[in-house]
PDB file of N, CA and C in Angstrom:
ATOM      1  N   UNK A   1     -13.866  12.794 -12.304  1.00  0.00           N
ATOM      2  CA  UNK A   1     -14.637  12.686 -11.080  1.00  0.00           C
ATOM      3  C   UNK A   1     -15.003  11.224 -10.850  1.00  0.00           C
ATOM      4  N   UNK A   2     -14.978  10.743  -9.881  1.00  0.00           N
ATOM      5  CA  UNK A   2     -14.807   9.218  -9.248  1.00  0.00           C
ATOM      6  C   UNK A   2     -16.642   9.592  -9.086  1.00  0.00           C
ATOM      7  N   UNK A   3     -17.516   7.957  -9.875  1.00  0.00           N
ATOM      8  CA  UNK A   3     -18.578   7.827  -9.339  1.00  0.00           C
ATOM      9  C   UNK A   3     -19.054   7.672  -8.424  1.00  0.00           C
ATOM     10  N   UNK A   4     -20.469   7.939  -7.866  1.00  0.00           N
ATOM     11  CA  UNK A   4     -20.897   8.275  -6.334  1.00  0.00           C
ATOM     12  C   UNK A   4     -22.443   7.386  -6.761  1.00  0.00           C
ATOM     13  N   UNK A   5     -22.081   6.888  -5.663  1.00  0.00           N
ATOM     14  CA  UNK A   5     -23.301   5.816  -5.375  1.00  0.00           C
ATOM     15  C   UNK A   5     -23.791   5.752  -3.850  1.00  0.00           C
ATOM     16  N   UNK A   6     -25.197   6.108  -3.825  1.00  0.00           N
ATOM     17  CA  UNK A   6     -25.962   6.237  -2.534  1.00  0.00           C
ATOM     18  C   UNK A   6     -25.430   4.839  -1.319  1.00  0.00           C
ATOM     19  N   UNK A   7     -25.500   4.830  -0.347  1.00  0.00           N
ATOM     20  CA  UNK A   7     -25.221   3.471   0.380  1.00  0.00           C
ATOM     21  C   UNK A   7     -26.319   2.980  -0.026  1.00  0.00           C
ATOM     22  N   UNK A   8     -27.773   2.690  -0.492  1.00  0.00           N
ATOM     23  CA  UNK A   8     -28.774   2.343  -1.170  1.00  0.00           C
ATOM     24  C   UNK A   8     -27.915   1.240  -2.667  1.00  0.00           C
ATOM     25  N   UNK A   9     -27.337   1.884  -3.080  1.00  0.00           N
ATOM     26  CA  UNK A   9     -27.221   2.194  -4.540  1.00  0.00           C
ATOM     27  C   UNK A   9     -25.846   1.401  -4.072  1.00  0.00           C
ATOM     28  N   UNK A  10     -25.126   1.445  -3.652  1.00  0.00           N
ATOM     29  CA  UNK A  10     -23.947   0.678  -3.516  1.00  0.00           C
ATOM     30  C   UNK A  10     -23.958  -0.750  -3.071  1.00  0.00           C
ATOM     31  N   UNK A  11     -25.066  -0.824  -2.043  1.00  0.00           N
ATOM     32  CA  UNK A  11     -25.489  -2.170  -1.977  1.00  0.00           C
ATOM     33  C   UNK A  11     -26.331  -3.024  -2.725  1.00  0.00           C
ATOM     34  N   UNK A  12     -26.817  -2.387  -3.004  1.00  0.00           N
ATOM     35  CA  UNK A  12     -27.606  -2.791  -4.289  1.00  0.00           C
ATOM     36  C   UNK A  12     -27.046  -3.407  -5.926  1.00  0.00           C
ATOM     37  N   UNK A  13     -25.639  -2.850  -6.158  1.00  0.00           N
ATOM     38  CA  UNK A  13     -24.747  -2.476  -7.089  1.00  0.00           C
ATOM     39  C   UNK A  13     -23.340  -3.079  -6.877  1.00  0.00           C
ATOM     40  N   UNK A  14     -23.027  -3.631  -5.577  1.00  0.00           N
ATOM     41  CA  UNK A  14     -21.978  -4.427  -5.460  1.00  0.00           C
ATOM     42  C   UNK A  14     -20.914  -4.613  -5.972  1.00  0.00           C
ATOM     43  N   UNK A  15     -21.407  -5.603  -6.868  1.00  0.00           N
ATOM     44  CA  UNK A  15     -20.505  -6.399  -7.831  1.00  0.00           C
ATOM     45  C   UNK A  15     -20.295  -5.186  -8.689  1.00  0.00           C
ATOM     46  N   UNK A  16     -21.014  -4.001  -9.145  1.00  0.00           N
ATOM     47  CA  UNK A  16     -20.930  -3.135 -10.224  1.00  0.00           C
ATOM     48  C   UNK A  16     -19.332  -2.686  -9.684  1.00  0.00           C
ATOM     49  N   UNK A  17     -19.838  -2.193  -7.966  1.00  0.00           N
ATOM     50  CA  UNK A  17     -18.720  -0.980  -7.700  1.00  0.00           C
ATOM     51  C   UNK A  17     -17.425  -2.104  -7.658  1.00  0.00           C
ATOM     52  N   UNK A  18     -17.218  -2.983  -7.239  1.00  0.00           N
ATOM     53  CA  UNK A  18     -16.252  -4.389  -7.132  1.00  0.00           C
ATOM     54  C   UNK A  18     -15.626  -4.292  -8.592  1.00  0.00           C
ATOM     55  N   UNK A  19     -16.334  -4.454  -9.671  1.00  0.00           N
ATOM     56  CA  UNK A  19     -15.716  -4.172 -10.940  1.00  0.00           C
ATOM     57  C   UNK A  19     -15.118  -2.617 -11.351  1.00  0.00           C
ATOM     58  N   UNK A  20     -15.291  -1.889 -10.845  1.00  0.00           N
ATOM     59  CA  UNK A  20     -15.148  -0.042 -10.966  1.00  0.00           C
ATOM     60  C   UNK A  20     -13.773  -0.067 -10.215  1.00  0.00           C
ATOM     61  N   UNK A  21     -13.295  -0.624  -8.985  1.00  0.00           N
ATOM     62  CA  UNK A  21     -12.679  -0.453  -8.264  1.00  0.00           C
ATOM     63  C   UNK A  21     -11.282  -1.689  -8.628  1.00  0.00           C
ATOM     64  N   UNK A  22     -11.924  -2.576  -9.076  1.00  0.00           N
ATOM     65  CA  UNK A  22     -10.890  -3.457  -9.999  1.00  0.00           C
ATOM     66  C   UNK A  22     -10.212  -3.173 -10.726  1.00  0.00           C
ATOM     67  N   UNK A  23     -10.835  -2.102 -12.013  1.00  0.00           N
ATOM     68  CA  UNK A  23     -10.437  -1.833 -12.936  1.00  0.00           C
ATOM     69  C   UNK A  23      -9.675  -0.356 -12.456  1.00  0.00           C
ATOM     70  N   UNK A  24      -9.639   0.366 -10.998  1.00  0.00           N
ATOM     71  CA  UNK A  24      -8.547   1.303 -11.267  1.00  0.00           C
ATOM     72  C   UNK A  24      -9.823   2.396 -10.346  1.00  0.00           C
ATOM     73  N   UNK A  25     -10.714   2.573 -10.475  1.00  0.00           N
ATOM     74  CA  UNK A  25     -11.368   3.290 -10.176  1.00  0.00           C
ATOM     75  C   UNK A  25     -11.748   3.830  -8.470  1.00  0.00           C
ATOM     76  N   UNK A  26     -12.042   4.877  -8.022  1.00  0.00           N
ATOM     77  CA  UNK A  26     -12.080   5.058  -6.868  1.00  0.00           C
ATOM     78  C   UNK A  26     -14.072   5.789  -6.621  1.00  0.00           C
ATOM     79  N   UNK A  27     -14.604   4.877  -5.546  1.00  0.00           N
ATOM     80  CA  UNK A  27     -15.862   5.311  -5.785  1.00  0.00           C
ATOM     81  C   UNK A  27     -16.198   6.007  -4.401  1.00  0.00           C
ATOM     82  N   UNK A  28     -17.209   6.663  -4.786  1.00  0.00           N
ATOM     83  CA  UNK A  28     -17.581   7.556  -3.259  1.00  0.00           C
ATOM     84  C   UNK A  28     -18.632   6.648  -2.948  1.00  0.00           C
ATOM     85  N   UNK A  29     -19.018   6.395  -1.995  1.00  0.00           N
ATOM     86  CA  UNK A  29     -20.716   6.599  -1.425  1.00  0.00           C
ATOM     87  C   UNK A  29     -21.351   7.038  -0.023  1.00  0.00           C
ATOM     88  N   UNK A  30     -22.024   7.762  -0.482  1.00  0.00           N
ATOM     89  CA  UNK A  30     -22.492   8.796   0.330  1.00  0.00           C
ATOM     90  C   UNK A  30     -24.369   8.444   1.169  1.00  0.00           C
ATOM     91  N   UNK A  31     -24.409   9.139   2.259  1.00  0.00           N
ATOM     92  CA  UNK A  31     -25.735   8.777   2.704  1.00  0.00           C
ATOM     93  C   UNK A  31     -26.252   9.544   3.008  1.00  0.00           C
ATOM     94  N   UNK A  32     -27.398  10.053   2.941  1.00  0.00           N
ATOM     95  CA  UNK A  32     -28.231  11.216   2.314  1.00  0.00           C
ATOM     96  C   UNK A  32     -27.111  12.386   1.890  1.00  0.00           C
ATOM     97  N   UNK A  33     -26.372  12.062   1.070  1.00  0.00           N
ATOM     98  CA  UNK A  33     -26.006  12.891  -0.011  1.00  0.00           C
ATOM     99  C   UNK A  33     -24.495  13.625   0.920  1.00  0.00           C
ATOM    100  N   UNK A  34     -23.902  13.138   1.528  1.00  0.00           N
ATOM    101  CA  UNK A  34     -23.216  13.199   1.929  1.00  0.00           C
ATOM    102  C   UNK A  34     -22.198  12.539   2.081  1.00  0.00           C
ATOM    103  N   UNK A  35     -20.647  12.312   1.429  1.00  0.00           N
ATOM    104  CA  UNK A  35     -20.130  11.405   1.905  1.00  0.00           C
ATOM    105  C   UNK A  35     -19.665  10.955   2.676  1.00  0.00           C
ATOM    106  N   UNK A  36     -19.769   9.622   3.109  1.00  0.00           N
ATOM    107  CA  UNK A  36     -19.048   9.228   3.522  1.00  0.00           C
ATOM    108  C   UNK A  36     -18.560   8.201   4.098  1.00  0.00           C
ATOM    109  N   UNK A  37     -17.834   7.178   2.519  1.00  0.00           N
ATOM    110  CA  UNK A  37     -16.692   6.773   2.027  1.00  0.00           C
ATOM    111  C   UNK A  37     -16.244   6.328   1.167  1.00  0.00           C
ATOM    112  N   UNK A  38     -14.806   6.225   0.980  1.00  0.00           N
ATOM    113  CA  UNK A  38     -14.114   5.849  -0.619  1.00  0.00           C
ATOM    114  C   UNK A  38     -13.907   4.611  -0.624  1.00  0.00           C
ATOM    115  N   UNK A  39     -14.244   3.656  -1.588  1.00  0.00           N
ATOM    116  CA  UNK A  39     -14.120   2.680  -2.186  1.00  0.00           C
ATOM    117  C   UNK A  39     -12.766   2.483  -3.031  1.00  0.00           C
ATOM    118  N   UNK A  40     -11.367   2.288  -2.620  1.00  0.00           N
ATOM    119  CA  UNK A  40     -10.469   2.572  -3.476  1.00  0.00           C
ATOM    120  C   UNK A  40      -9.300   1.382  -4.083  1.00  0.00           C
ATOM    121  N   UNK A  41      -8.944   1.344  -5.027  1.00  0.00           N
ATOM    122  CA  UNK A  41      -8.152  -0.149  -5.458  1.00  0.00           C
ATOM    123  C   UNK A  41      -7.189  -0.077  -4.028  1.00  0.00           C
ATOM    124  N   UNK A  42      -7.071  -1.234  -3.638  1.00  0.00           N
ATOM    125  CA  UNK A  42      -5.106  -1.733  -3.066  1.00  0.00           C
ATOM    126  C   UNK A  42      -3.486  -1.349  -3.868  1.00  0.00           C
ATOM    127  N   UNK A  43      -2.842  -0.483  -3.488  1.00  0.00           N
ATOM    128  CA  UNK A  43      -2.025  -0.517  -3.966  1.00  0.00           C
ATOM    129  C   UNK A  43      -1.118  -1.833  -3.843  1.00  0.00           C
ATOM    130  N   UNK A  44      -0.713  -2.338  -5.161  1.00  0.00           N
ATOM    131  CA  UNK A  44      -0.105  -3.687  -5.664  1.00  0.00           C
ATOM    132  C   UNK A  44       1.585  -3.483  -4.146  1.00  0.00           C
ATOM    133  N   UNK A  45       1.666  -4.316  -4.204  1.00  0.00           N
ATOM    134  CA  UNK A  45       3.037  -4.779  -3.443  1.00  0.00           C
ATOM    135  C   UNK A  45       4.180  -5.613  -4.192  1.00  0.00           C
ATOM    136  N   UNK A  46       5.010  -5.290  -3.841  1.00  0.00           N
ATOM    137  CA  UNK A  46       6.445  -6.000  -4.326  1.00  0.00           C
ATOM    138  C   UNK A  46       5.993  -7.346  -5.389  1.00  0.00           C
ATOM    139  N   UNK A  47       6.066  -8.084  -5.956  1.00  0.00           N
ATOM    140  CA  UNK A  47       5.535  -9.312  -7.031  1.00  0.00           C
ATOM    141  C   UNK A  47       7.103  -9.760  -6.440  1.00  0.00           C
ATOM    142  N   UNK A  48       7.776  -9.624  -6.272  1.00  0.00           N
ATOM    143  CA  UNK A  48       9.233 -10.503  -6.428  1.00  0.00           C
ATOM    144  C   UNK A  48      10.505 -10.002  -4.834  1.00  0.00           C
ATOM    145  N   UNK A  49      10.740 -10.925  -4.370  1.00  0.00           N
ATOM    146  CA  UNK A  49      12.283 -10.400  -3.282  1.00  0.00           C
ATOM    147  C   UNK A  49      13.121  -9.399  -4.101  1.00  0.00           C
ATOM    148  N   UNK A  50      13.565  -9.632  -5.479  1.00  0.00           N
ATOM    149  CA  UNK A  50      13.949  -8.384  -6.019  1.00  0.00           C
ATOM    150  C   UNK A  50      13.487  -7.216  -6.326  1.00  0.00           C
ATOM    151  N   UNK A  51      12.241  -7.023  -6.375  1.00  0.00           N
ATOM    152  CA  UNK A  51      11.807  -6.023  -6.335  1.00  0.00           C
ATOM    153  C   UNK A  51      11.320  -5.490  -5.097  1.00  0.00           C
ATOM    154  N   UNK A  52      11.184  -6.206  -3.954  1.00  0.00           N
ATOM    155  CA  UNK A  52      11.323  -5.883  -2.291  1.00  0.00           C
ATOM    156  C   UNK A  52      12.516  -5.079  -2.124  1.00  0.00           C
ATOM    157  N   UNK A  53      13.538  -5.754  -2.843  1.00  0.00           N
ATOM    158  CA  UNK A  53      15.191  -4.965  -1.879  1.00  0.00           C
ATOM    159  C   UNK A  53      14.891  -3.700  -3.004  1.00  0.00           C
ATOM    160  N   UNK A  54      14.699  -3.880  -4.433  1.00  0.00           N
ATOM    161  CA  UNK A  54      15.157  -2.707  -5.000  1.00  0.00           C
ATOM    162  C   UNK A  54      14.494  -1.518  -4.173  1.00  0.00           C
ATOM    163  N   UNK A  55      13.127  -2.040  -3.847  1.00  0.00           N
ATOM    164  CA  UNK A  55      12.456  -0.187  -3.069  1.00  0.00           C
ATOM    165  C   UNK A  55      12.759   0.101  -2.472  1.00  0.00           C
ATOM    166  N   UNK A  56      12.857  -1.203  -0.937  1.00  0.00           N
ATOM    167  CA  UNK A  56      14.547  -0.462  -0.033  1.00  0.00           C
ATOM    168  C   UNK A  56      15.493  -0.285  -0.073  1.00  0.00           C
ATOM    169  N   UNK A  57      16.497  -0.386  -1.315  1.00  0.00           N
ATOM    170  CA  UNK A  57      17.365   0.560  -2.134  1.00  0.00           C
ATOM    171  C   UNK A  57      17.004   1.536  -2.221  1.00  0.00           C
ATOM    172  N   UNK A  58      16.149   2.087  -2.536  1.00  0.00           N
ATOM    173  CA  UNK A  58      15.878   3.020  -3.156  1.00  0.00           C
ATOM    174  C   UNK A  58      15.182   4.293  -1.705  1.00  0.00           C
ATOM    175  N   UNK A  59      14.595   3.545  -1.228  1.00  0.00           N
ATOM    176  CA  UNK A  59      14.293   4.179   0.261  1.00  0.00           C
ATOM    177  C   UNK A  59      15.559   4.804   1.390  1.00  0.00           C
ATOM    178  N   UNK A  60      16.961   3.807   0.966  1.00  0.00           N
ATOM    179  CA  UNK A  60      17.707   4.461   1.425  1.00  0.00           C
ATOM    180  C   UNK A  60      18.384   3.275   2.797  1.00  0.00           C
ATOM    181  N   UNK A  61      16.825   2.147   2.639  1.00  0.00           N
ATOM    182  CA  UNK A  61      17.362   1.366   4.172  1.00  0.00           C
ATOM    183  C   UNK A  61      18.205   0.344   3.992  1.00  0.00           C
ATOM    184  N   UNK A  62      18.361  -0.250   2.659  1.00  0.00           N
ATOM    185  CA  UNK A  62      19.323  -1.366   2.731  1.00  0.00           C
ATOM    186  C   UNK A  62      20.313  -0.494   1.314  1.00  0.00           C
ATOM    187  N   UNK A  63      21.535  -0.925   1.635  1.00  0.00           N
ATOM    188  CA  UNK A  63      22.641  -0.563   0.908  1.00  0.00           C
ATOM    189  C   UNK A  63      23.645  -2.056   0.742  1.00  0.00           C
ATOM    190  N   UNK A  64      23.817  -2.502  -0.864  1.00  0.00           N
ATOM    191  CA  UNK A  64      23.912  -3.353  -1.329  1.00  0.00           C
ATOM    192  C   UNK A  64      25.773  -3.653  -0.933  1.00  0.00           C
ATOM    193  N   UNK A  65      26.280  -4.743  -0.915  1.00  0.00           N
ATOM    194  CA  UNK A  65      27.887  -5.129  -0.450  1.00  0.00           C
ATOM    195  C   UNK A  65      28.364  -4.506  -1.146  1.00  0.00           C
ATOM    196  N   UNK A  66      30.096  -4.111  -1.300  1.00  0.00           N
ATOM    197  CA  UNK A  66      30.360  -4.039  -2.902  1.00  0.00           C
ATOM    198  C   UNK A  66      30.520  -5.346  -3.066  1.00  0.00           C
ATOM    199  N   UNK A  67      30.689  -6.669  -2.329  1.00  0.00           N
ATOM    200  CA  UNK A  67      31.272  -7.782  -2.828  1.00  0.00           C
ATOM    201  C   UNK A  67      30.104  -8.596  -1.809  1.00  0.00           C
ATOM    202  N   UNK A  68      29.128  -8.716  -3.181  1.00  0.00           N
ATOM    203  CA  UNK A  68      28.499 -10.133  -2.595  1.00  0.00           C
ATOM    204  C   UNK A  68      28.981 -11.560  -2.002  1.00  0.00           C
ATOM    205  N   UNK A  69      30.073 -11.637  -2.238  1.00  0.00           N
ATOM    206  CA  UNK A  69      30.448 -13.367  -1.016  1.00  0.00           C
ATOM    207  C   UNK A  69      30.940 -12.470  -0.166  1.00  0.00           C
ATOM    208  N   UNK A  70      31.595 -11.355   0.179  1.00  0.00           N
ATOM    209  CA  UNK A  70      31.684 -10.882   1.389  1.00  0.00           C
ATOM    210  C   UNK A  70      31.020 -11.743   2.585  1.00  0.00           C
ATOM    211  N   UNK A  71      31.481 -11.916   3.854  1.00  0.00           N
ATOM    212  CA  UNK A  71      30.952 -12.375   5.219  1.00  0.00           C
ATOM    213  C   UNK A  71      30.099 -11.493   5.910  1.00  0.00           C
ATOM    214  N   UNK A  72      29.402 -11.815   6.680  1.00  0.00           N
ATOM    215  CA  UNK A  72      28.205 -10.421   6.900  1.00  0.00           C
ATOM    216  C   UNK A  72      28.506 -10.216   7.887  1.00  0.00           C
ATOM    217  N   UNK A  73      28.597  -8.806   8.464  1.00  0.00           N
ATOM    218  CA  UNK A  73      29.009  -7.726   9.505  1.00  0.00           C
ATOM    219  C   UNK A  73      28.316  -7.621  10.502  1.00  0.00           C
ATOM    220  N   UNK A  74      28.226  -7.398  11.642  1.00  0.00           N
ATOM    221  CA  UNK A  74      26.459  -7.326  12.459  1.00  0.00           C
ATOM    222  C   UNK A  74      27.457  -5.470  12.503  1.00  0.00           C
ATOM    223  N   UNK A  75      26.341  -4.968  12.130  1.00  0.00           N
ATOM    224  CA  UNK A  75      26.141  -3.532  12.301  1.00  0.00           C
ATOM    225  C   UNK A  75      25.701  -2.610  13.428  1.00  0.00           C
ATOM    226  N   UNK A  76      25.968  -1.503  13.192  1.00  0.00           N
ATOM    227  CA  UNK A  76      25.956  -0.644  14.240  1.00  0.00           C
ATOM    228  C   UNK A  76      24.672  -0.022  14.985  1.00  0.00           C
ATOM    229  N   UNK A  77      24.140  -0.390  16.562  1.00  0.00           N
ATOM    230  CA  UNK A  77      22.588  -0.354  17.141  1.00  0.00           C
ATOM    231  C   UNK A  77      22.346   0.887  16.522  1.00  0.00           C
ATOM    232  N   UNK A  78      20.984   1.154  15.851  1.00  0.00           N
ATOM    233  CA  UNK A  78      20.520   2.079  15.685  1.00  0.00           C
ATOM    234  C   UNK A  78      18.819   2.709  16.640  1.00  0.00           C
ATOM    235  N   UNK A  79      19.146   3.358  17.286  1.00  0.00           N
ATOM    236  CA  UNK A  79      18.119   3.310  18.723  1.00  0.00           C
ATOM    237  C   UNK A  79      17.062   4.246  17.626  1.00  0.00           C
ATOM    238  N   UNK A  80      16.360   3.518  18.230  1.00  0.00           N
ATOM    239  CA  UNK A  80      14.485   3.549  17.757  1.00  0.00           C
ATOM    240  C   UNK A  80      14.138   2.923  16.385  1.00  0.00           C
ATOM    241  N   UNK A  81      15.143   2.244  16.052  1.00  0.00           N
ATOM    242  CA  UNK A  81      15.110   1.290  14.970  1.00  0.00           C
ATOM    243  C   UNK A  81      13.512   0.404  14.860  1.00  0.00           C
ATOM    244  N   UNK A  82      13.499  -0.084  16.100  1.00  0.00           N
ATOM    245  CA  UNK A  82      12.254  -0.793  16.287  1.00  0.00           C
ATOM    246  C   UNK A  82      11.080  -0.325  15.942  1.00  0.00           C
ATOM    247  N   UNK A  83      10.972   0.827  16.100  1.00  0.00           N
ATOM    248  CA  UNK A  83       9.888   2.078  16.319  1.00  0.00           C
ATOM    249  C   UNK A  83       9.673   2.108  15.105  1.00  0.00           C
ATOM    250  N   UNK A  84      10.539   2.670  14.269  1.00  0.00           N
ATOM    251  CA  UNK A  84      10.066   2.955  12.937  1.00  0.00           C
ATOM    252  C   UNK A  84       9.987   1.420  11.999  1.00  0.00           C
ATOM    253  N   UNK A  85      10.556  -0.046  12.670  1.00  0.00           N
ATOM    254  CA  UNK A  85       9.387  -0.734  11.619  1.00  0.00           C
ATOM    255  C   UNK A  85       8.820  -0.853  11.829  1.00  0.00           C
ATOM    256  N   UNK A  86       7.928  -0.788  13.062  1.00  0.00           N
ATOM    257  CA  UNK A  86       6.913  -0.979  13.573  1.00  0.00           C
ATOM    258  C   UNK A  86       5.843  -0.220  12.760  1.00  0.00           C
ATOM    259  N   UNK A  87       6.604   1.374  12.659  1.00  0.00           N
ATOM    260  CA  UNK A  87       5.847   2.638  12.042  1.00  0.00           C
ATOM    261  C   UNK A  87       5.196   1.733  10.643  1.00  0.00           C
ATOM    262  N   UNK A  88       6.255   1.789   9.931  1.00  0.00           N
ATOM    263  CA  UNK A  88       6.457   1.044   8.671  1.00  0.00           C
ATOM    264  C   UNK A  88       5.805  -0.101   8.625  1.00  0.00           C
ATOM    265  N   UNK A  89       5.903  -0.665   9.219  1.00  0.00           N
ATOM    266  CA  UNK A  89       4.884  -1.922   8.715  1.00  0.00           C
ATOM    267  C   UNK A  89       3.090  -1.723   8.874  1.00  0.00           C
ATOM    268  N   UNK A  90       3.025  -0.549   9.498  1.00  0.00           N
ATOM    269  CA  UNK A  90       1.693  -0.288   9.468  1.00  0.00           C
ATOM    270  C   UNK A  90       0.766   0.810   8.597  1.00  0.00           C
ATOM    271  N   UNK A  91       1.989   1.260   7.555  1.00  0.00           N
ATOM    272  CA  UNK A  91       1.709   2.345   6.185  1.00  0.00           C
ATOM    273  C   UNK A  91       0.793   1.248   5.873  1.00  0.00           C
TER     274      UNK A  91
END
């Protein structure tokens, strides 16, 4: 169970919940005993361009040459392409 700290108690406690939430933790705080809201870490992002392409490998959106010096192709319009990075960039 994720600790719960009053909005009283959360402001008050700051730096406490700042360290709780650092270390992994997800906190509630609630006002008169009700919540409502979560305090929750950032999920980490890519550290490296290789590890950028591998997830969109893996997502399905970029598919690797078989022959890297290959010359690059302009590919085929994909309609509403726009739409969904748009979607995507706002997960």
């Amino acid at each position: 169970m994720s600790p719960i700290y009053s909005t009283y108690e959360a402001k008050a406690r700051f730096s406490e919940v700042l360290r709780l939430v650092r270390e992994g933790t997800t906190v509630t705080v609630t006002y008169r005993g009700d919540p409502v809201a979560e305090i929750r870490p950032i999920e980490a992002k890519a550290a490296s361009i290789d590890e950028h392409f591998e997830a969109l490998e893996k997502r399905g959106i970029v598919v690797p040459a078989a022959d890297p010096r290959s010359p690059l192709t302009r590919g085929e319009p994909n309609p509403g392409g726009l739409a969904r990075f748009l979607a995507d960039r706002n997960e």
